[in-house]
PDB file of N, CA and C in Angstrom:
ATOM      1  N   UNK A   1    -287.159-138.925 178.669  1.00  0.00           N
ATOM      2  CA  UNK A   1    -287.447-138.942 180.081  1.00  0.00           C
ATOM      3  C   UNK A   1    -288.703-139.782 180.306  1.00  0.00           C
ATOM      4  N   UNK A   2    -288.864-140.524 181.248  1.00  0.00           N
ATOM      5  CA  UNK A   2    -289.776-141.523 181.316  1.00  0.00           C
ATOM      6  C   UNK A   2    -291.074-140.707 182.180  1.00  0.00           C
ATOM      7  N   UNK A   3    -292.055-140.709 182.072  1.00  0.00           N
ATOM      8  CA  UNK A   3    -292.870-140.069 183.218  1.00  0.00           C
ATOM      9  C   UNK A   3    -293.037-140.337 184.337  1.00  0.00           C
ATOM     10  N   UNK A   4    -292.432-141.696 184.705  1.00  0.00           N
ATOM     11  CA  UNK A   4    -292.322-142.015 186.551  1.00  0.00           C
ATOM     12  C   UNK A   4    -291.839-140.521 187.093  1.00  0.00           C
ATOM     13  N   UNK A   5    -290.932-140.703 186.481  1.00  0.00           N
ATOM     14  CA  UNK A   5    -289.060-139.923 187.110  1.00  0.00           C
ATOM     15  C   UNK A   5    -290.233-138.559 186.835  1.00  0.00           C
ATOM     16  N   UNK A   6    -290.845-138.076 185.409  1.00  0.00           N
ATOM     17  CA  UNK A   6    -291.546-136.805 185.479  1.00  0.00           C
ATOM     18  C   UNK A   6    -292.510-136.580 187.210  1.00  0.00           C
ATOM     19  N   UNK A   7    -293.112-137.868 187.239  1.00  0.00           N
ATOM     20  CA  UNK A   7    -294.323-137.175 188.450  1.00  0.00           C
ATOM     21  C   UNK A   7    -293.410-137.620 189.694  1.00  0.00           C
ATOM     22  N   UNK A   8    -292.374-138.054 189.978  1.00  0.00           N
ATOM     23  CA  UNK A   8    -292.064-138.076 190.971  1.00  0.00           C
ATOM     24  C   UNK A   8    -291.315-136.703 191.310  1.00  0.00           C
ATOM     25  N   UNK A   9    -290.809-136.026 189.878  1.00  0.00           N
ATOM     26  CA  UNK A   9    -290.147-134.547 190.075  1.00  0.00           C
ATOM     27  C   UNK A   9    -291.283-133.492 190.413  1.00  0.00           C
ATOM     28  N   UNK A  10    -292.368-133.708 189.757  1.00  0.00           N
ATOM     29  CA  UNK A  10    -293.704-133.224 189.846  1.00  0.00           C
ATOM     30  C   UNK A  10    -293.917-132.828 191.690  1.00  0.00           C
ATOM     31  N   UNK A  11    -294.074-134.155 191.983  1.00  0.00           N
ATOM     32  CA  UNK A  11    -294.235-134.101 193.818  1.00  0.00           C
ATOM     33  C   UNK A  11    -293.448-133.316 194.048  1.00  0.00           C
ATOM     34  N   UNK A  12    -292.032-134.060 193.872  1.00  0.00           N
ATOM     35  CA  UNK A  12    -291.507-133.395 194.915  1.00  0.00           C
ATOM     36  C   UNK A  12    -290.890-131.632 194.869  1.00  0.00           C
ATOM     37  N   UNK A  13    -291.196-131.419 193.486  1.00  0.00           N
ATOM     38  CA  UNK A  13    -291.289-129.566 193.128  1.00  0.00           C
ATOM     39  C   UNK A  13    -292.634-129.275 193.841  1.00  0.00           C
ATOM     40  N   UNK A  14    -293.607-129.872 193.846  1.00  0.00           N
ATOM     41  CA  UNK A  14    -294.682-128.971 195.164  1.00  0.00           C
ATOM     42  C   UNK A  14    -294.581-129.269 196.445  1.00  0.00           C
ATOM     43  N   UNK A  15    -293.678-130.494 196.624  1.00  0.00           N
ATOM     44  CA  UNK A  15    -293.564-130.176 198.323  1.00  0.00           C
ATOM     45  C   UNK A  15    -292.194-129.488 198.447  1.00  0.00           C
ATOM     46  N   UNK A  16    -291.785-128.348 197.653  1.00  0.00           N
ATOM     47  CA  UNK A  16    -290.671-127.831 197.906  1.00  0.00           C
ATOM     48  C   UNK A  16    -289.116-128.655 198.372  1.00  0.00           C
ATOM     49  N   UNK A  17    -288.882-129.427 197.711  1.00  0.00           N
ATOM     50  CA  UNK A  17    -287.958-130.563 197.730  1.00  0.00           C
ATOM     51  C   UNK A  17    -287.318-130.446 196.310  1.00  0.00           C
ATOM     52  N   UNK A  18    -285.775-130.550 196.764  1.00  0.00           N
ATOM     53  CA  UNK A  18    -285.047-130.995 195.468  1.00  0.00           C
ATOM     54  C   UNK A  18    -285.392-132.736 194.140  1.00  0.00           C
ATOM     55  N   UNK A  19    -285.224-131.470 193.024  1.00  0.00           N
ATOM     56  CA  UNK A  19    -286.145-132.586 192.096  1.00  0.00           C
ATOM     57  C   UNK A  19    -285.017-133.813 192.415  1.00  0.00           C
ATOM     58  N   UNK A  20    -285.167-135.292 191.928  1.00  0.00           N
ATOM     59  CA  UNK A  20    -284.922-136.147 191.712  1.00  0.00           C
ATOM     60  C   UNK A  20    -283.746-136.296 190.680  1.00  0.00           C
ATOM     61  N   UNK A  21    -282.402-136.680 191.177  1.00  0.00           N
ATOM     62  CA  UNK A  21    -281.371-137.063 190.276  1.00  0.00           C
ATOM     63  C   UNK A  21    -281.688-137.710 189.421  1.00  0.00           C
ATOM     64  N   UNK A  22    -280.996-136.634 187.920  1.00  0.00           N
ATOM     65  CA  UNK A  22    -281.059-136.744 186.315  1.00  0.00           C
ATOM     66  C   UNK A  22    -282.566-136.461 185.910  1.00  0.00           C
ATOM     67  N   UNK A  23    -283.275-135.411 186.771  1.00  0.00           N
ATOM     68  CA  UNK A  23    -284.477-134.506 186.295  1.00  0.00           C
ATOM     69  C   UNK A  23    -283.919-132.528 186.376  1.00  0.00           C
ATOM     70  N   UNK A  24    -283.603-132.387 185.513  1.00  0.00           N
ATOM     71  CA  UNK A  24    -283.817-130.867 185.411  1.00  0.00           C
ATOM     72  C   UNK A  24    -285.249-130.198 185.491  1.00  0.00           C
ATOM     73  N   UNK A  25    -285.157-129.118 186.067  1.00  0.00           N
ATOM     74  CA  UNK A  25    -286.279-127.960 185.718  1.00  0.00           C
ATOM     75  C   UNK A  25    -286.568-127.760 184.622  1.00  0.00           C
ATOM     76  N   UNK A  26    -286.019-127.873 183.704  1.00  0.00           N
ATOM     77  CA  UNK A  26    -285.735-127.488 182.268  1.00  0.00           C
ATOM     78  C   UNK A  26    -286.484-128.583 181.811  1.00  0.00           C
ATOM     79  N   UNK A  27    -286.394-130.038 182.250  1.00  0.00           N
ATOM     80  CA  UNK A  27    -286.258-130.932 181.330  1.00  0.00           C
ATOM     81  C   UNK A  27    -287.766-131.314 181.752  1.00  0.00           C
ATOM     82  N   UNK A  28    -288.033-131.617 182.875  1.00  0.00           N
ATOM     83  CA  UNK A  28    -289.618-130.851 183.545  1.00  0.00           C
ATOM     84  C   UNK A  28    -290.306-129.916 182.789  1.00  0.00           C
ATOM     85  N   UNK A  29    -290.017-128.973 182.783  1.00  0.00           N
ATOM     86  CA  UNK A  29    -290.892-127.858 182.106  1.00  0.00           C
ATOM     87  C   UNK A  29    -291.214-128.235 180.378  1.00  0.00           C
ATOM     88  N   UNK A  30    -290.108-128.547 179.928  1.00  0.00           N
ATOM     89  CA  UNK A  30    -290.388-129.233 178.838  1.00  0.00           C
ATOM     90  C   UNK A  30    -290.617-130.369 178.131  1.00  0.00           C
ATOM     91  N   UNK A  31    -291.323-131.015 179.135  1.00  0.00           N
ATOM     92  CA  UNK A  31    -291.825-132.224 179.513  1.00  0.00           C
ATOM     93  C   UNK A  31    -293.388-132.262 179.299  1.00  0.00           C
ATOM     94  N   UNK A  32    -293.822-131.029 180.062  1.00  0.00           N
ATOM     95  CA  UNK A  32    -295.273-130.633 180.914  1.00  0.00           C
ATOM     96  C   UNK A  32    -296.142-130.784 179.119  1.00  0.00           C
ATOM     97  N   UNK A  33    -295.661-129.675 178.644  1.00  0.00           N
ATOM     98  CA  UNK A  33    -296.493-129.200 177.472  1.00  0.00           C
ATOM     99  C   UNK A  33    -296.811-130.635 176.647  1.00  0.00           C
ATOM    100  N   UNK A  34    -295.915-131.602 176.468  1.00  0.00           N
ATOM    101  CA  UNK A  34    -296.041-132.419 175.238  1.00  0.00           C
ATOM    102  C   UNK A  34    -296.297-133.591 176.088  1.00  0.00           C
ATOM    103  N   UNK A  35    -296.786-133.928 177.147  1.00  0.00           N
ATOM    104  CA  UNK A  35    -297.419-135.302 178.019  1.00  0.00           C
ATOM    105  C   UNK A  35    -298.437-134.767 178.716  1.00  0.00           C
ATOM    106  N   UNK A  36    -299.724-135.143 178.004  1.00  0.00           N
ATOM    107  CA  UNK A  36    -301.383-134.546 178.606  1.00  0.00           C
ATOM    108  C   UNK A  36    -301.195-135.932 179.935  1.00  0.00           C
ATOM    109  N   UNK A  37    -300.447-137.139 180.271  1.00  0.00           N
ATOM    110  CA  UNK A  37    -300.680-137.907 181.281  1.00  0.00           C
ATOM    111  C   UNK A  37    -300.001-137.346 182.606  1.00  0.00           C
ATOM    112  N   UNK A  38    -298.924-136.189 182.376  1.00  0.00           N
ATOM    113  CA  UNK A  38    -298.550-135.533 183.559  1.00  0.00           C
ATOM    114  C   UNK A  38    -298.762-134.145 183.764  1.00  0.00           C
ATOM    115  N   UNK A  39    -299.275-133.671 182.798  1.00  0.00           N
ATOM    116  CA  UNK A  39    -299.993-132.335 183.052  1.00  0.00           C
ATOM    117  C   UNK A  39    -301.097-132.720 184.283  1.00  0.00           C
ATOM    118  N   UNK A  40    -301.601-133.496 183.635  1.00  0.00           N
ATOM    119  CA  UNK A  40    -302.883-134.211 184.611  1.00  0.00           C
ATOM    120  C   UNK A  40    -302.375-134.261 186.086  1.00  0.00           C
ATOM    121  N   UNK A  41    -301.202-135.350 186.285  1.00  0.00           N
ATOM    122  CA  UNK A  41    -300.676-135.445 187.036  1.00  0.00           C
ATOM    123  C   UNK A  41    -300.284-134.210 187.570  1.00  0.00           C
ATOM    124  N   UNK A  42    -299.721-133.276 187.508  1.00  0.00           N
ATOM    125  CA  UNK A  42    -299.689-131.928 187.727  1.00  0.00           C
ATOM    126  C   UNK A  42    -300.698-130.991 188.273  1.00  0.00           C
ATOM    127  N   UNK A  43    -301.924-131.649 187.830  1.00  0.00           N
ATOM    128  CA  UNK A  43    -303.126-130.452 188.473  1.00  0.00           C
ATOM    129  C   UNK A  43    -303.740-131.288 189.267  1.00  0.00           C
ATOM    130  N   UNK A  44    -302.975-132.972 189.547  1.00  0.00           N
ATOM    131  CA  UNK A  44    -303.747-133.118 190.533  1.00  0.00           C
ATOM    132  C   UNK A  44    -303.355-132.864 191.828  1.00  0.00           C
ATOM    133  N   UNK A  45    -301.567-132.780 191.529  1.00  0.00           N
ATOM    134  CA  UNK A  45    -300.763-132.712 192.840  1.00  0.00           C
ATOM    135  C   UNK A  45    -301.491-131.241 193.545  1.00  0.00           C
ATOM    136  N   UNK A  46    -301.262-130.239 192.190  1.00  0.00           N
ATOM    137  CA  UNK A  46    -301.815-128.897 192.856  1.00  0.00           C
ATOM    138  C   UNK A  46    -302.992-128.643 193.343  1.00  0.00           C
ATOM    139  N   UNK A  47    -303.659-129.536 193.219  1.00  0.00           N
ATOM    140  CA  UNK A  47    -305.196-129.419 193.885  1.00  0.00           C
ATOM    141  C   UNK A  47    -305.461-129.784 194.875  1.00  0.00           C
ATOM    142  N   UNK A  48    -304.468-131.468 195.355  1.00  0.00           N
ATOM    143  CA  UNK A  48    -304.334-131.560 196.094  1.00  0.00           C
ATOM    144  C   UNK A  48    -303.405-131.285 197.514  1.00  0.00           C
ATOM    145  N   UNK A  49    -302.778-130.453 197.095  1.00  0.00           N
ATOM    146  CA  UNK A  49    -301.708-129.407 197.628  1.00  0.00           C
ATOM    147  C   UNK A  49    -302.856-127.859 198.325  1.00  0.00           C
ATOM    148  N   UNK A  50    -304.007-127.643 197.524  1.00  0.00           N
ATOM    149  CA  UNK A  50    -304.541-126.622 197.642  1.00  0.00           C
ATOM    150  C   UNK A  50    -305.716-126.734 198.819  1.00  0.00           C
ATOM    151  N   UNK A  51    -306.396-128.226 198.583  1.00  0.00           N
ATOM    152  CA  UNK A  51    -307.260-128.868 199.471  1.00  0.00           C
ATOM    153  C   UNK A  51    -306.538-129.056 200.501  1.00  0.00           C
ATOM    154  N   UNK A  52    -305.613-130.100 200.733  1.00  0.00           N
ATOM    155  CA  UNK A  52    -304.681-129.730 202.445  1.00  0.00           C
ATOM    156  C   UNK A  52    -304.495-129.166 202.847  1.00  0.00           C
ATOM    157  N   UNK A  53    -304.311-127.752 201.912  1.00  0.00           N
ATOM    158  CA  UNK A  53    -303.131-126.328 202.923  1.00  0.00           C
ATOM    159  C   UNK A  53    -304.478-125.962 203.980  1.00  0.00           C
ATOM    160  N   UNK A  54    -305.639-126.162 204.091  1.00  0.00           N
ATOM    161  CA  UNK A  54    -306.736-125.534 205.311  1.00  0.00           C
ATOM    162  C   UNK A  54    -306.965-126.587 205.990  1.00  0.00           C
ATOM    163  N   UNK A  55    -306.401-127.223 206.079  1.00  0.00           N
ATOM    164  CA  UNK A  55    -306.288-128.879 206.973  1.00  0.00           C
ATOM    165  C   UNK A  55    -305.212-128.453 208.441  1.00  0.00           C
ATOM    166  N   UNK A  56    -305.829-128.871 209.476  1.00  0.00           N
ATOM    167  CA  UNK A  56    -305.201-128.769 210.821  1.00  0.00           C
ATOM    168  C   UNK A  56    -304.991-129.574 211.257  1.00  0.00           C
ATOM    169  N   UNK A  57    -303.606-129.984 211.497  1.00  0.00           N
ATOM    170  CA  UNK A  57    -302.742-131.498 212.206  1.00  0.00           C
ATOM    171  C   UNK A  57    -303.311-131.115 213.874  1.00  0.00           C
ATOM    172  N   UNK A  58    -304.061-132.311 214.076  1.00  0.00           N
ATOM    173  CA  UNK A  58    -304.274-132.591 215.627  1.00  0.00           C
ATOM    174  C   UNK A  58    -303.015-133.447 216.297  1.00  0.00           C
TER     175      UNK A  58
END
């Protein structure tokens, strides 16, 4: 699995969106542990997922 296709499944599993055709959950999850470049990617989505959620659309 290439890691594009990983962080684009990445996104779109935290904006609650179906992952990206020919990415499993499975194949994601066992992805995470053995690539420190999308783990990364991973805590940044969630951080930045965590910093927006107190953000108010004018």
């Amino acid at each position: 699995m290439h890691c594009a296709d990983v962080r684009t499944a990445i996104s779109a599993r935290a904006d609650g969106e179906e992952l990206p055709p020919g990415v499993s959950g499975a194949a994601l999850d066992a992805h995470l542990p053995v690539c420190t470049e999308c783990r990364d990617w991973e805590k940044r989505v969630h951080r930045l997922k965590v910093l927006t959620a107190g953000l108010r659309l004018v």
